[in-house]
Protein backbone atom coordinates (compact mmCIF):
# COMPACT_ATOMS: atom_id res chain seq x y z
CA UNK A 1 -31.14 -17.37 19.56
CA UNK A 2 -32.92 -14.38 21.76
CA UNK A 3 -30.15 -12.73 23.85
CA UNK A 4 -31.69 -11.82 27.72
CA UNK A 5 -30.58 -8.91 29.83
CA UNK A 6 -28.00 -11.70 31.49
CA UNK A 7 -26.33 -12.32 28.56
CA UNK A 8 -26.17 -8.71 28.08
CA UNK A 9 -24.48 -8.36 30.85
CA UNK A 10 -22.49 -11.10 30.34
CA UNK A 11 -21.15 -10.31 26.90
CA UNK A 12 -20.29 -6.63 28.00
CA UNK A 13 -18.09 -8.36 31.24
CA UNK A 14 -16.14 -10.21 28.61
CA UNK A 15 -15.71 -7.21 26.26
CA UNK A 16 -14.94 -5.35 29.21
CA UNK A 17 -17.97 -2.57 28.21
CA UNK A 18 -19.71 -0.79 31.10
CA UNK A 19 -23.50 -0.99 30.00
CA UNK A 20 -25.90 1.25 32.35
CA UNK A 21 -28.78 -0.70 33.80
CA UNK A 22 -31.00 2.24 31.80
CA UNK A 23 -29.18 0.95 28.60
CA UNK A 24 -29.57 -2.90 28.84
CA UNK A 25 -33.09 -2.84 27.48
CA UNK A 26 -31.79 -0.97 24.13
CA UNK A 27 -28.58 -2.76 24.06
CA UNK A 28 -30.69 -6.46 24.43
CA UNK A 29 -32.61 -5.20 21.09
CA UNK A 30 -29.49 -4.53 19.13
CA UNK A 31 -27.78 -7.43 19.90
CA UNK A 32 -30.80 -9.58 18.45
CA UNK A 33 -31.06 -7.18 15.66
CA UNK A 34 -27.34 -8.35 15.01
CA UNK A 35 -28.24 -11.73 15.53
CA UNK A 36 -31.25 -12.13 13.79
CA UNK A 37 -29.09 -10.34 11.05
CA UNK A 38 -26.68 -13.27 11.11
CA UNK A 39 -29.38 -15.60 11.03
CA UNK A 40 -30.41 -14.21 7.69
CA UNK A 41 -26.96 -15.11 6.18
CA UNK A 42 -27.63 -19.16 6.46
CA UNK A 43 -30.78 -18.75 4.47
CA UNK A 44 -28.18 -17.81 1.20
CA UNK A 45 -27.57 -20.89 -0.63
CA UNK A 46 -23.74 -21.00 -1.13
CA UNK A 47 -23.71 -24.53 -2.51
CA UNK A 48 -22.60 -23.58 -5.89
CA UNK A 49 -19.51 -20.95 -4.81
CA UNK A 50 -16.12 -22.42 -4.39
CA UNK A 51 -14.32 -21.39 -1.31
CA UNK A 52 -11.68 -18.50 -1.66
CA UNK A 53 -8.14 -18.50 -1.09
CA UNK A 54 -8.14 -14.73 -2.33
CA UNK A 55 -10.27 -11.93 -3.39
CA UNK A 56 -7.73 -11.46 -5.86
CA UNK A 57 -8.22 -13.92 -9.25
CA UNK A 58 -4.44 -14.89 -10.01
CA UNK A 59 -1.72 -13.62 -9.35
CA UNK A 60 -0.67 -10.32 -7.77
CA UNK A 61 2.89 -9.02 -8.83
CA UNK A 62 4.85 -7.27 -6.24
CA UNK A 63 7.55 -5.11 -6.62
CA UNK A 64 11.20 -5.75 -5.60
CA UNK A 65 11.98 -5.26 -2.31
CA UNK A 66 15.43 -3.16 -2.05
CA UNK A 67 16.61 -1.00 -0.24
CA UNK A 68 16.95 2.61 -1.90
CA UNK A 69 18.09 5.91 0.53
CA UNK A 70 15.99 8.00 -1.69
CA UNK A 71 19.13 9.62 -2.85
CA UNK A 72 17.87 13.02 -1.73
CA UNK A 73 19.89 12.93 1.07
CA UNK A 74 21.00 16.58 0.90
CA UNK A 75 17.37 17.86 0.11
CA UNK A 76 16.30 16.44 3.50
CA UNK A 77 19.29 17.80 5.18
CA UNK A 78 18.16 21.32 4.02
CA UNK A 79 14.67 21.14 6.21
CA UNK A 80 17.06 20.09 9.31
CA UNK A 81 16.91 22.53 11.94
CA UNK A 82 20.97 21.09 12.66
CA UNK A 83 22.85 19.36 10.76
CA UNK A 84 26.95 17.66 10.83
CA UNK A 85 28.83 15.72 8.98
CA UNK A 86 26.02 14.97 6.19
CA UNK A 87 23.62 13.72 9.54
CA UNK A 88 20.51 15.18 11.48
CA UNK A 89 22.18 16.70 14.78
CA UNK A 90 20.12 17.03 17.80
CA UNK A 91 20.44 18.01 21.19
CA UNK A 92 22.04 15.91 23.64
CA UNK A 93 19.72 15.16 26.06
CA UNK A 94 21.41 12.27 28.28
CA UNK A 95 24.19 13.52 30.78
């Protein structure tokens, strides 16, 4: 499939790209560099590769998910510009 200067035009509408009329020629040529690119792909012969559910082979063991403070609570306080009762204090900033 050859791509014109219309469907040039018409791609960059729906991608919302402004293409310059001095840029359509160039852009025409890499869009059927990236088709004929694409085309290339259907000439591999695939029929002996089973279809993957994953790039991973088995199993991929994730950790627990709990909830943890850290418990460095007063070594983050200590980069706090302000701090009360154990908490980050800022400004108030709503009247």
């Amino acid at each position: 499939m050859a791509i014109d200067n219309n469907m040039v035009k018409q791609v960059a509408f729906l991608a919302r790209l402004k293409i310059e009329d001095s840029k359509l020629e160039s852009t025409k040529e890499e869009f059927n560099k990236i088709l004929n690119w694409v085309e290339q792909l259907s000439e591999v012969d695939t029929s002996n590769v089973e279809p993957l559910v994953s790039v991973h082979e088995g199993f991929v063991k994730a950790r627990a998910d709990e909830v943890t403070d850290g418990h460095i609570k007063d070594e983050i306080l200590k980069n706090a510009p302000m701090q009360e009762f154990g908490y980050f204090a800022v400004p108030k900033v709503v009247e």
